[in-house]
C-alpha atoms as a PDB file:
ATOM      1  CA  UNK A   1      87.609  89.340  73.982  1.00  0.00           C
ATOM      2  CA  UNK A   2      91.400  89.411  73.851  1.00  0.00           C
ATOM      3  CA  UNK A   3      93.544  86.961  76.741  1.00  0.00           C
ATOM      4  CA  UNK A   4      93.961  90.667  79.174  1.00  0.00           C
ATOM      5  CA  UNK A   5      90.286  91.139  78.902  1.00  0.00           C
ATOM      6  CA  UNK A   6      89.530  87.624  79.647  1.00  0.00           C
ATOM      7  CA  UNK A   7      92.436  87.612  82.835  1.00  0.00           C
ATOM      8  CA  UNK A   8      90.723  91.443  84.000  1.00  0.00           C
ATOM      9  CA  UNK A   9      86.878  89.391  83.900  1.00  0.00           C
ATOM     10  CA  UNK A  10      88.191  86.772  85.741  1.00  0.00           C
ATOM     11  CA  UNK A  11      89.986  88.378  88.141  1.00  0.00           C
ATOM     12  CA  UNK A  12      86.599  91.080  88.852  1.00  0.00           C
ATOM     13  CA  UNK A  13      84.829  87.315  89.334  1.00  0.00           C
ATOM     14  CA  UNK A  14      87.554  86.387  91.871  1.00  0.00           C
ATOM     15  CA  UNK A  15      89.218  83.934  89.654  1.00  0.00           C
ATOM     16  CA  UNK A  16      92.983  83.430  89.895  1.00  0.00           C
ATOM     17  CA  UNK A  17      95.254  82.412  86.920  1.00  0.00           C
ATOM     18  CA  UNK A  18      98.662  81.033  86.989  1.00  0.00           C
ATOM     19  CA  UNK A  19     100.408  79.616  84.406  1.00  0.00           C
ATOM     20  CA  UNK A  20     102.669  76.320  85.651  1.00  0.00           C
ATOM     21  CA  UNK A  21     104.615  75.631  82.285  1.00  0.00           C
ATOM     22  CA  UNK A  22     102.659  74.902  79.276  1.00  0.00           C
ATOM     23  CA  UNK A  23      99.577  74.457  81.484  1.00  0.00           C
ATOM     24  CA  UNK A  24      97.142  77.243  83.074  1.00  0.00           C
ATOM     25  CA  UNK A  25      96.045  76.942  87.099  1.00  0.00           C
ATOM     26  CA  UNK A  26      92.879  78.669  87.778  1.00  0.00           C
ATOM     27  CA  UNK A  27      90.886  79.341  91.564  1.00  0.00           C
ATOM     28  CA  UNK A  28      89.048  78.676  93.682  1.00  0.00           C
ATOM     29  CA  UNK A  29      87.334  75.787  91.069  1.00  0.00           C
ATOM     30  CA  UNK A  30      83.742  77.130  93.021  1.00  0.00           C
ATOM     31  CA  UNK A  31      83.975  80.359  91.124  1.00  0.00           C
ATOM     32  CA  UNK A  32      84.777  79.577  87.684  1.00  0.00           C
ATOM     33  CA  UNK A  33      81.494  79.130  85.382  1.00  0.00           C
ATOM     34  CA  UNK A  34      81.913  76.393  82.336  1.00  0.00           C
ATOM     35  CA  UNK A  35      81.502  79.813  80.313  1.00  0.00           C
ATOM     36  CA  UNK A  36      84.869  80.893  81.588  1.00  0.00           C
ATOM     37  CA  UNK A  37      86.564  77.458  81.960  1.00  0.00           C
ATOM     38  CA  UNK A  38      85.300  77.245  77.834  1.00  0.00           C
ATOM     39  CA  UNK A  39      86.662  80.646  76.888  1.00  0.00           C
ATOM     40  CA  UNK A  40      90.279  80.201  78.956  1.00  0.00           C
ATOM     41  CA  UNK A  41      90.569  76.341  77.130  1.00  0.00           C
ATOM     42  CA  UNK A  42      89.920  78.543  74.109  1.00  0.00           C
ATOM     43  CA  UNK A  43      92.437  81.275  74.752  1.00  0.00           C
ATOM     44  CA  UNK A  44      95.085  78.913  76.514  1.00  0.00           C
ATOM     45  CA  UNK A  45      97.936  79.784  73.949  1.00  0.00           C
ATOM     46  CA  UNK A  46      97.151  83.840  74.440  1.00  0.00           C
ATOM     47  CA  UNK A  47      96.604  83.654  77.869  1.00  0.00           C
ATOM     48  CA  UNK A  48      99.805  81.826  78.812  1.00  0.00           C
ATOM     49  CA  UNK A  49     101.531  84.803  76.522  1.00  0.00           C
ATOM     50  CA  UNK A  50      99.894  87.369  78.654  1.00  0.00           C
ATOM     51  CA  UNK A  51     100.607  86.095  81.858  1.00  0.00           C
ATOM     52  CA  UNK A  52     104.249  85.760  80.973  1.00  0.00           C
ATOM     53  CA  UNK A  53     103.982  89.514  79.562  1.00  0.00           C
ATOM     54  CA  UNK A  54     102.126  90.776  82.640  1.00  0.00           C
ATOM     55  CA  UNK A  55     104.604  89.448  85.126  1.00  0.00           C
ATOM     56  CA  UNK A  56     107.786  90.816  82.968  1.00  0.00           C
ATOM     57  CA  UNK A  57     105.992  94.135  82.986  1.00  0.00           C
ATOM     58  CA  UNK A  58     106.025  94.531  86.847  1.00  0.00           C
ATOM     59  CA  UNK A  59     109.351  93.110  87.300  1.00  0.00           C
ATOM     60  CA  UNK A  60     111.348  89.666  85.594  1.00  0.00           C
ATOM     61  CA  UNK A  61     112.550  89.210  88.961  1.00  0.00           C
ATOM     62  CA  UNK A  62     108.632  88.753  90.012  1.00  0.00           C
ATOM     63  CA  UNK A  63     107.316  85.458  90.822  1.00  0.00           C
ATOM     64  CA  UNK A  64     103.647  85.232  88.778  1.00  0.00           C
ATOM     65  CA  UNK A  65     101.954  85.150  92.194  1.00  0.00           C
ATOM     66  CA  UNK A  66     102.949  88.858  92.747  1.00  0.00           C
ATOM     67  CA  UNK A  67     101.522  89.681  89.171  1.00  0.00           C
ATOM     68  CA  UNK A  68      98.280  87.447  90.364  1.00  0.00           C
ATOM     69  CA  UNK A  69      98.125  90.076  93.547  1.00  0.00           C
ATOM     70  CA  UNK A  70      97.931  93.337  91.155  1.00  0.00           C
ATOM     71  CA  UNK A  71      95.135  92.065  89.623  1.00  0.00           C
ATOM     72  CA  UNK A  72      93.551  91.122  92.724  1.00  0.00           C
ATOM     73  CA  UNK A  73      93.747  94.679  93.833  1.00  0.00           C
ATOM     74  CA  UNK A  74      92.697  95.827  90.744  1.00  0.00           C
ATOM     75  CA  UNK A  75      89.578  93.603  91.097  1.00  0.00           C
ATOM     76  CA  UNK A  76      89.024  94.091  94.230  1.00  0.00           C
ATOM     77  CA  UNK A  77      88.595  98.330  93.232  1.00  0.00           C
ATOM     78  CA  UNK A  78      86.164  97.310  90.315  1.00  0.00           C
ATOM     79  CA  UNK A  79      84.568  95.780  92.768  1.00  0.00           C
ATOM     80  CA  UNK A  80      83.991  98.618  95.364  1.00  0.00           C
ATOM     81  CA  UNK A  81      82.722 100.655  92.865  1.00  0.00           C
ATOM     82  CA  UNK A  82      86.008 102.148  91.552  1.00  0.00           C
ATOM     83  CA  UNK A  83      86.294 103.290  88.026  1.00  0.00           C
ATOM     84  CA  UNK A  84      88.340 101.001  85.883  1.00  0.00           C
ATOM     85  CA  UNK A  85      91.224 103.969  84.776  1.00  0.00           C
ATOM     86  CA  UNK A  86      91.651 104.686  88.556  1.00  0.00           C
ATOM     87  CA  UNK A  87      91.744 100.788  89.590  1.00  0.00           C
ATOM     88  CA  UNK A  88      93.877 100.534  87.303  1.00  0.00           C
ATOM     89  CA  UNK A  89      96.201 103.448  88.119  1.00  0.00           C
ATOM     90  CA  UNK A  90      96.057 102.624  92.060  1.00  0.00           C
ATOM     91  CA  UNK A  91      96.561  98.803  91.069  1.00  0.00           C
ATOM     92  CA  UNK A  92      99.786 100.052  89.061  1.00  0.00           C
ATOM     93  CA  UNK A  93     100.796 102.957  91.641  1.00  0.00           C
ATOM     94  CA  UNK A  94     100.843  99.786  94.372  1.00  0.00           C
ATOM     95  CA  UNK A  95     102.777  97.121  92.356  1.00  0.00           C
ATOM     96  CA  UNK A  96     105.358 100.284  91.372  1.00  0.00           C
ATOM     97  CA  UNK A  97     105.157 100.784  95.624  1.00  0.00           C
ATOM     98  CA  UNK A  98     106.536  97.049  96.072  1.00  0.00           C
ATOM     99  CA  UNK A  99     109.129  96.864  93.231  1.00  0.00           C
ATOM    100  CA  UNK A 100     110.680 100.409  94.655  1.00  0.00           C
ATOM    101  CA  UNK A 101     110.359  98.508  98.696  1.00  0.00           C
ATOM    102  CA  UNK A 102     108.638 102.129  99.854  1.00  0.00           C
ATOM    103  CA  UNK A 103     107.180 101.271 103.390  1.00  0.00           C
ATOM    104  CA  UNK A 104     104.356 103.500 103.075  1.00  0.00           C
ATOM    105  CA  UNK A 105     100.591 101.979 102.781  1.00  0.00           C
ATOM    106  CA  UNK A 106      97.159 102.574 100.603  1.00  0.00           C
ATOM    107  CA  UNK A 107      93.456 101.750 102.195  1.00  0.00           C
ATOM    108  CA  UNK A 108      93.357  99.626  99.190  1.00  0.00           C
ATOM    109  CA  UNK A 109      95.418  97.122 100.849  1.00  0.00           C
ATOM    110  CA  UNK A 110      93.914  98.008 104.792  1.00  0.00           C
ATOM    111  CA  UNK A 111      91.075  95.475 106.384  1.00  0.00           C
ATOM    112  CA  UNK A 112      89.320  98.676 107.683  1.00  0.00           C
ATOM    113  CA  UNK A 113      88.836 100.219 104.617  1.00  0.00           C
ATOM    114  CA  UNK A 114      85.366  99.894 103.081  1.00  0.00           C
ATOM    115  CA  UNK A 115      84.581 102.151  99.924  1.00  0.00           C
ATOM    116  CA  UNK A 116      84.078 105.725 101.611  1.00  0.00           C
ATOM    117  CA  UNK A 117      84.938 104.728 105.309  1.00  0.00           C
ATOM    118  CA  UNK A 118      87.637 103.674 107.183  1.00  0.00           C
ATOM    119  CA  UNK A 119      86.603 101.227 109.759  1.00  0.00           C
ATOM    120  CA  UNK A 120      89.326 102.661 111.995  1.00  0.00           C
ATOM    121  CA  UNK A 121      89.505 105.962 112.077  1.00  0.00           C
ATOM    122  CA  UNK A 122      90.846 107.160 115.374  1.00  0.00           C
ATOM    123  CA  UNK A 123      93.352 104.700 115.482  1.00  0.00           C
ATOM    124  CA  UNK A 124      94.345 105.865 111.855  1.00  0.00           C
ATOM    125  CA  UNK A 125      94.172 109.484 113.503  1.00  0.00           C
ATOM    126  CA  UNK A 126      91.184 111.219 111.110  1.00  0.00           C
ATOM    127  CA  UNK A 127      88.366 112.936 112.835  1.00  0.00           C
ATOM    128  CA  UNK A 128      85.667 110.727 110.863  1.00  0.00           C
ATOM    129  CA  UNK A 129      85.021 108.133 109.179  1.00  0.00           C
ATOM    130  CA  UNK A 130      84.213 109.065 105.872  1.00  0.00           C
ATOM    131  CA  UNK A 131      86.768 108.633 103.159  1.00  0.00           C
ATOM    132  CA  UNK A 132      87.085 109.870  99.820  1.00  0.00           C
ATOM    133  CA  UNK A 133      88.608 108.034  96.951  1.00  0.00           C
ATOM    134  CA  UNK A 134      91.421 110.981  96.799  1.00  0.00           C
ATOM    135  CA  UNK A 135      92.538 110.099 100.219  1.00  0.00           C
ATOM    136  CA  UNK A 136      92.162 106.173  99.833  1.00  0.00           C
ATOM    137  CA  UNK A 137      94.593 106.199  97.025  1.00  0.00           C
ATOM    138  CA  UNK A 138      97.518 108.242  98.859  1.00  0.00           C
ATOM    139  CA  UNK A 139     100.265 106.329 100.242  1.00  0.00           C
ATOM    140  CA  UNK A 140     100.968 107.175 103.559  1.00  0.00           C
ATOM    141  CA  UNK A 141     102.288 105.632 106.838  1.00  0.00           C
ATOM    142  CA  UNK A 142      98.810 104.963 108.914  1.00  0.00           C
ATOM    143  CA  UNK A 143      99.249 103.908 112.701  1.00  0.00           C
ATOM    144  CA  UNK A 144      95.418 101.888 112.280  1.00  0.00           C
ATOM    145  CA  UNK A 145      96.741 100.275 109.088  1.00  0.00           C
ATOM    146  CA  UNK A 146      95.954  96.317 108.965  1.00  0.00           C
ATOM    147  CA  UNK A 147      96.711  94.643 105.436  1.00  0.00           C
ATOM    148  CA  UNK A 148      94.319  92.285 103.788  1.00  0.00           C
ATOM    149  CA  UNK A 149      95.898  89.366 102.008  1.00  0.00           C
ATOM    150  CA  UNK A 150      93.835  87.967  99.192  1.00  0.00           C
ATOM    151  CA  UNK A 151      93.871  84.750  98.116  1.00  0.00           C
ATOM    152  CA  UNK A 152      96.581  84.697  95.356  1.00  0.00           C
ATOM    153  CA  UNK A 153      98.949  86.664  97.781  1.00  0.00           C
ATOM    154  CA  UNK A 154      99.003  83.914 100.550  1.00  0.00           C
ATOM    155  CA  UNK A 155     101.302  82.133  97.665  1.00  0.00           C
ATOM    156  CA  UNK A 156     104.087  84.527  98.381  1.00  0.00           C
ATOM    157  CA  UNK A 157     106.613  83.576 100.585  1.00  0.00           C
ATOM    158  CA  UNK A 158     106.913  86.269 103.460  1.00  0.00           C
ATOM    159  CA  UNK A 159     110.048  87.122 102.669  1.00  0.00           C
ATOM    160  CA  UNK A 160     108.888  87.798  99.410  1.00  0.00           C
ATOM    161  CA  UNK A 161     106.069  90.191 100.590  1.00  0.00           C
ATOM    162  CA  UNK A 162     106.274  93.571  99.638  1.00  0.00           C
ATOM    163  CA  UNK A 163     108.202  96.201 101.736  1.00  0.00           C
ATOM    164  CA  UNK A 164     105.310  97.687 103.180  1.00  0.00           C
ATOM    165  CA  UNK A 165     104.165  94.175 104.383  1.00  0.00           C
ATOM    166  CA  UNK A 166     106.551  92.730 106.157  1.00  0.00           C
ATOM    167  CA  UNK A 167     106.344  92.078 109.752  1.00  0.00           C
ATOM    168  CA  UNK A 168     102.624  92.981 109.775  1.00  0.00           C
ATOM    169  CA  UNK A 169     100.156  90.473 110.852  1.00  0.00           C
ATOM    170  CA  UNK A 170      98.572  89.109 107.883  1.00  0.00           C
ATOM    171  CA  UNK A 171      95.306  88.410 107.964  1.00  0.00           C
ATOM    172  CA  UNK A 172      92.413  87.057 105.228  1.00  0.00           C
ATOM    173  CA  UNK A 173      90.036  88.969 103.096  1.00  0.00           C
ATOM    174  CA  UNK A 174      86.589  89.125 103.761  1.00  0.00           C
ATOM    175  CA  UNK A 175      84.668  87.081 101.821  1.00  0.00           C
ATOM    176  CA  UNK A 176      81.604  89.603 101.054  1.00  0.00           C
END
């Protein structure tokens, strides 16, 4: 397993991991198993390398906390059932949706969204609530939109938040 595939496992577990200098941050500490604190001791040197790669490839200007929120979207798709080249795409299409400010939003990043519903559909003016995965991936401006922060994001200072984030409430993920 190569550092990326060790950063996408941990992030799919809910792990975060930020490197501060020479040394690597990982949390929450209740999540990591001593099989994953073992394999990122192990992989420190090529881990540190990809973190500092990953956040130059969204944007230098990108503080590694913004990086750390990409993958949480991408792990939080994996873990909804998603398939990993579309995760992966919407994780990407998102992080290219900050760097470029667009105001516009995904169900990917909505509190109401749950794979294949929306949780607030009349507000978000559809006629039901089923969803497919075509329409959960558009970005659009939705009137029932309410973004989820995860864990890593709460780092980010709010003027730091992406375009389409700023000046809405912020509230926590769920923890299910």
């Amino acid at each position: 397993m190569d550092a990326r595939d060790l950063l996408a496992m941990l992030a799919i577990a809910g792990v975060n991991v930020e490197a501060d200098g020479d040394k690597l941050v990982s949390w929450p500490a209740s999540r990591m198993t001593n099989d994953m604190r073992e394999a990122l001791r192990a992989a420190k040197p090529e881990v540190l390398v990809a973190l500092a790669e990953q956040t130059d490839a969204f944007n230098p200007h990108w503080t590694r906390g913004k990086a750390s929120l990409s993958l949480d979207r991408y792990a939080r798709l994996i873990r909804w059932g998603w398939a990993e080249p579309q995760a992966g795409k919407m994780a990407e299409l998102l992080a290219q949706r900050d760097r470029e400010q667009d105001d516009r939003v995904s169900c990917a990043d909505c509190l109401h969204y749950k794979p294949g519903r929306c949780g607030n559909y009349r507000r978000a003016g559809l006629f039901a609530p089923q969803l497919g995965q075509d329409f959960a991936s558009l970005l659009q401006h939705c009137p029932g939109f309410k973004v989820v922060w995860l864990a890593s994001a709460s780092k980010c200072a709010p003027e730091s938040a992406p375009c389409a984030f700023r000046g809405i409430q912020q509230t926590t993920a769920p923890t299910s």
